[in-house]
C-alpha atoms as a PDB file:
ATOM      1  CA  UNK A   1       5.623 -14.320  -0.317  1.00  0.00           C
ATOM      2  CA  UNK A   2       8.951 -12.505  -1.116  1.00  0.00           C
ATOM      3  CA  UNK A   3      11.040 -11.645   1.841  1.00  0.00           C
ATOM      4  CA  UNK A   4      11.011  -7.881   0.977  1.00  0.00           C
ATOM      5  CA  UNK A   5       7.665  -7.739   0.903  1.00  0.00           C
ATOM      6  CA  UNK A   6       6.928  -9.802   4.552  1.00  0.00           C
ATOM      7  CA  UNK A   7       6.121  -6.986   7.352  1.00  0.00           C
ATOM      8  CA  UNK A   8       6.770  -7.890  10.929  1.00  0.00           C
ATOM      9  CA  UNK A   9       3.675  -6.961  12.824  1.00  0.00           C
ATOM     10  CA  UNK A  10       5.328  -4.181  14.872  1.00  0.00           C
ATOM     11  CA  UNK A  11       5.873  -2.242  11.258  1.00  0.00           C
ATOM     12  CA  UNK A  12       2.649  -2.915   9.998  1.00  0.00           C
ATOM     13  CA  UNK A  13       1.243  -1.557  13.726  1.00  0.00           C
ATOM     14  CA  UNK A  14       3.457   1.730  12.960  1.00  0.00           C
ATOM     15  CA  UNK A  15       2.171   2.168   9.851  1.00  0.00           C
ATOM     16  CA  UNK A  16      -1.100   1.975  10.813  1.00  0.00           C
ATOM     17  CA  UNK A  17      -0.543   4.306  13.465  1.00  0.00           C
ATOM     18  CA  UNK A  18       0.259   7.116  10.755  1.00  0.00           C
ATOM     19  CA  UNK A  19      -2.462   5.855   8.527  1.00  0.00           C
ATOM     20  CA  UNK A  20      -5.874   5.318  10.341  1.00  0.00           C
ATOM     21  CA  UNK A  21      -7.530   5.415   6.896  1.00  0.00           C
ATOM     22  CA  UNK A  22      -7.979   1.609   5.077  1.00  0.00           C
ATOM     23  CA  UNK A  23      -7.254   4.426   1.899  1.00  0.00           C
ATOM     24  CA  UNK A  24      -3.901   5.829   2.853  1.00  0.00           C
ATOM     25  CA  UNK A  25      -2.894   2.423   5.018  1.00  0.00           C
ATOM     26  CA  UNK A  26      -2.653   1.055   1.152  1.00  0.00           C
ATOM     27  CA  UNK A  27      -1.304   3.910  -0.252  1.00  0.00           C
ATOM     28  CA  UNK A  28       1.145   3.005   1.993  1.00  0.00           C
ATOM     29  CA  UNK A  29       2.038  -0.147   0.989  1.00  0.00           C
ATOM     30  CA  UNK A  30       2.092   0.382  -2.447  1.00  0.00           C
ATOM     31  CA  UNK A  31       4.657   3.257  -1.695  1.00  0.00           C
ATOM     32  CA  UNK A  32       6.427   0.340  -0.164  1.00  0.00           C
ATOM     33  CA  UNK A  33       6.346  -2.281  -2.566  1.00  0.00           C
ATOM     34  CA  UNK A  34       6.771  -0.042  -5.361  1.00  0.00           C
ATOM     35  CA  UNK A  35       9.402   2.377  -7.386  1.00  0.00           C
ATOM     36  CA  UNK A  36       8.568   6.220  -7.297  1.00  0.00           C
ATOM     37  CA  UNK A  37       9.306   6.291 -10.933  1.00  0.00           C
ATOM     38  CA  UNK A  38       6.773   2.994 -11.746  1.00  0.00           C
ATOM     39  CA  UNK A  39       4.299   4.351  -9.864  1.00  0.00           C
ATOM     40  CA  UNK A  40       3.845   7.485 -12.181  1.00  0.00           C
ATOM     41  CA  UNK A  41       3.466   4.744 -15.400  1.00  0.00           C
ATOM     42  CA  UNK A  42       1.189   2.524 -13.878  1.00  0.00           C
ATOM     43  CA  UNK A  43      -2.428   2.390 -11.845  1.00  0.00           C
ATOM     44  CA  UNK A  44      -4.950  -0.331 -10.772  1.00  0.00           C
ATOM     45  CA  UNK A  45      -6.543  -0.410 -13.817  1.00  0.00           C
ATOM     46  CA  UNK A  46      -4.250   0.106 -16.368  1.00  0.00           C
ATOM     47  CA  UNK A  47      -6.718   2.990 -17.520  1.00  0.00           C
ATOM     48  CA  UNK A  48      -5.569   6.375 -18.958  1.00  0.00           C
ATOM     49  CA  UNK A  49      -2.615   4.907 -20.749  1.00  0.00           C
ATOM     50  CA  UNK A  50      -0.790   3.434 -18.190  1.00  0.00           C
ATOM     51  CA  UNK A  51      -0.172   0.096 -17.527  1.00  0.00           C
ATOM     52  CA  UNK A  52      -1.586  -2.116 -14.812  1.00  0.00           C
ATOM     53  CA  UNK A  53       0.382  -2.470 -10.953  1.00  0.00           C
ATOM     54  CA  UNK A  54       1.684  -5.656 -10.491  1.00  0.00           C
ATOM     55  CA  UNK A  55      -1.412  -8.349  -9.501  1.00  0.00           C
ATOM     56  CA  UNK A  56       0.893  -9.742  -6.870  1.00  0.00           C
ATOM     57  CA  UNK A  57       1.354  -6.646  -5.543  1.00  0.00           C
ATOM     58  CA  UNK A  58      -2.233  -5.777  -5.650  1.00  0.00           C
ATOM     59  CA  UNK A  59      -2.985  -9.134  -3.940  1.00  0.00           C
ATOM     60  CA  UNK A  60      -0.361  -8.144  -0.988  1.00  0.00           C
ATOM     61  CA  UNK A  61      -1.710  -5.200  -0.336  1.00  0.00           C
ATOM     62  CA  UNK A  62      -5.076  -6.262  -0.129  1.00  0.00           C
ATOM     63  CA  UNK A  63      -3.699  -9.043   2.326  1.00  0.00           C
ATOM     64  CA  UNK A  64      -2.311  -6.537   4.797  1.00  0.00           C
ATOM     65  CA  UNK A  65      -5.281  -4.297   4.228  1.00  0.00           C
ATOM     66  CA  UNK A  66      -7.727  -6.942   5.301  1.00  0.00           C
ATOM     67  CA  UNK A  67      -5.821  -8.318   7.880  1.00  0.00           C
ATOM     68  CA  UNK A  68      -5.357  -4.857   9.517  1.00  0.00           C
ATOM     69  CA  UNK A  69      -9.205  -4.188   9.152  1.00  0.00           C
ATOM     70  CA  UNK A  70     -11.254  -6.881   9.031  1.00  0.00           C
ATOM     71  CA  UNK A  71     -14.932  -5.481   8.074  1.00  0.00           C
ATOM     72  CA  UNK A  72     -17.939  -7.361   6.871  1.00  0.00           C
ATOM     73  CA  UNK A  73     -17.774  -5.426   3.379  1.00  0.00           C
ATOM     74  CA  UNK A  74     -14.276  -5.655   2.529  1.00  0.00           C
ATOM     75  CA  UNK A  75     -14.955  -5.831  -1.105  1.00  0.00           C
ATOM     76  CA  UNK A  76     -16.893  -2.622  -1.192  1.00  0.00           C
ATOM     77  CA  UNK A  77     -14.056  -1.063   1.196  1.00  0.00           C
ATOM     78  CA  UNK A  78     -11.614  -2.366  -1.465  1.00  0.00           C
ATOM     79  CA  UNK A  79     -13.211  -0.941  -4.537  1.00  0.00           C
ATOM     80  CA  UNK A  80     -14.670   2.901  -3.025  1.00  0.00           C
ATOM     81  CA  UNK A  81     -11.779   3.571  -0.445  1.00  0.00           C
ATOM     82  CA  UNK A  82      -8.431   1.388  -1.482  1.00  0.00           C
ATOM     83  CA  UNK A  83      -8.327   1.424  -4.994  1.00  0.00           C
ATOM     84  CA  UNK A  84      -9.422   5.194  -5.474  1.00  0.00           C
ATOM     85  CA  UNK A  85      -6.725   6.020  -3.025  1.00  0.00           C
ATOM     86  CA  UNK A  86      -4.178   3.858  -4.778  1.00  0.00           C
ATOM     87  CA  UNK A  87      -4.747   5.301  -8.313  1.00  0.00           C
ATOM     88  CA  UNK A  88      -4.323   8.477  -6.823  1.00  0.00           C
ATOM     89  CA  UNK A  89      -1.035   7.602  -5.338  1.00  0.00           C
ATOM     90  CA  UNK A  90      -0.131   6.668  -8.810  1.00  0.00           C
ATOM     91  CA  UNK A  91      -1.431   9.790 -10.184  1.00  0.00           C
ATOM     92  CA  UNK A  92       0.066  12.284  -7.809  1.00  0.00           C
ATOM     93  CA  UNK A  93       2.934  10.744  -5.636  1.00  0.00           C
ATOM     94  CA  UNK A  94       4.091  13.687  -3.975  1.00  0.00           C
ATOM     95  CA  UNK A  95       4.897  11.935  -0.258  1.00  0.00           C
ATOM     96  CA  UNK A  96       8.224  10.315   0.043  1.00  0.00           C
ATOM     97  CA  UNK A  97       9.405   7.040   0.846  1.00  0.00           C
ATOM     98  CA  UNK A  98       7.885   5.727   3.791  1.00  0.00           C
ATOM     99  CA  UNK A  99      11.231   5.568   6.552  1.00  0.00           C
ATOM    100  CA  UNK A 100       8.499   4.072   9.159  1.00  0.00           C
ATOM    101  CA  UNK A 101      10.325   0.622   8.355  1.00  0.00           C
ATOM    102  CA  UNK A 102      13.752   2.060   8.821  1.00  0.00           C
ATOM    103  CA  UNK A 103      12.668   3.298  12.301  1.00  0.00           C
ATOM    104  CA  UNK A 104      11.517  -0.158  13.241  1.00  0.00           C
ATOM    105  CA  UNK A 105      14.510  -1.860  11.711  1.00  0.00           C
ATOM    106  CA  UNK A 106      16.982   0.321  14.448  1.00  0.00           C
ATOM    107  CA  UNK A 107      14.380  -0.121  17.269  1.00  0.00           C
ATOM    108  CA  UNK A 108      14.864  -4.303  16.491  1.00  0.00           C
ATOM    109  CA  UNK A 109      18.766  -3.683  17.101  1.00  0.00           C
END
């Protein structure tokens, strides 16, 4: 896994913290792993003319996702609460960066 993308489990526990939903925990991480302006061109799917996120990236954020909450029916959890949440991060990414990992960063120091 690419070093930008590793999470040290105290920044993963803060961003859970402001994200009890599995939903907005990976809208989250895709607003992590991902440009603002390649966002707007691209969603899970690739549907309504736009192109599809990167599989890798997909595949990290389900990693984090399922390691943060481990349920019985992750697949259905994936498909009705992540995704949905995702593609609407893609269609309307109005929140800004996510400084929760610049917070940690100076605690570290």
């Amino acid at each position: 896994m690419p070093s930008p993308y590793l999470l040290s489990d105290k920044e993963v526990h803060e961003i859970v913290q402001q994200n009890l939903l599995v939903g907005n925990f990976a809208t989250w991480l895709l607003e992590l792993f991902t440009a603002h302006n390649l966002r707007l061109q691209y969603n899970h799917s690739g549907a309504c003319n736009k192109k599809h996120l990167d599989p890798t990236q997909l595949r990290l954020i389900r990693h984090y996702v399922e390691a943060v909450y481990p349920v019985e029916k992750m697949e259905e959890v994936w498909h009705y609460e992540c995704i949905p949440s995702v593609n609407e991060q893609c269609r309307c990414p109005n929140r800004k960066k996510c400084d929760i990992l610049k917070k940690a960063k100076k605690e570290e120091k």
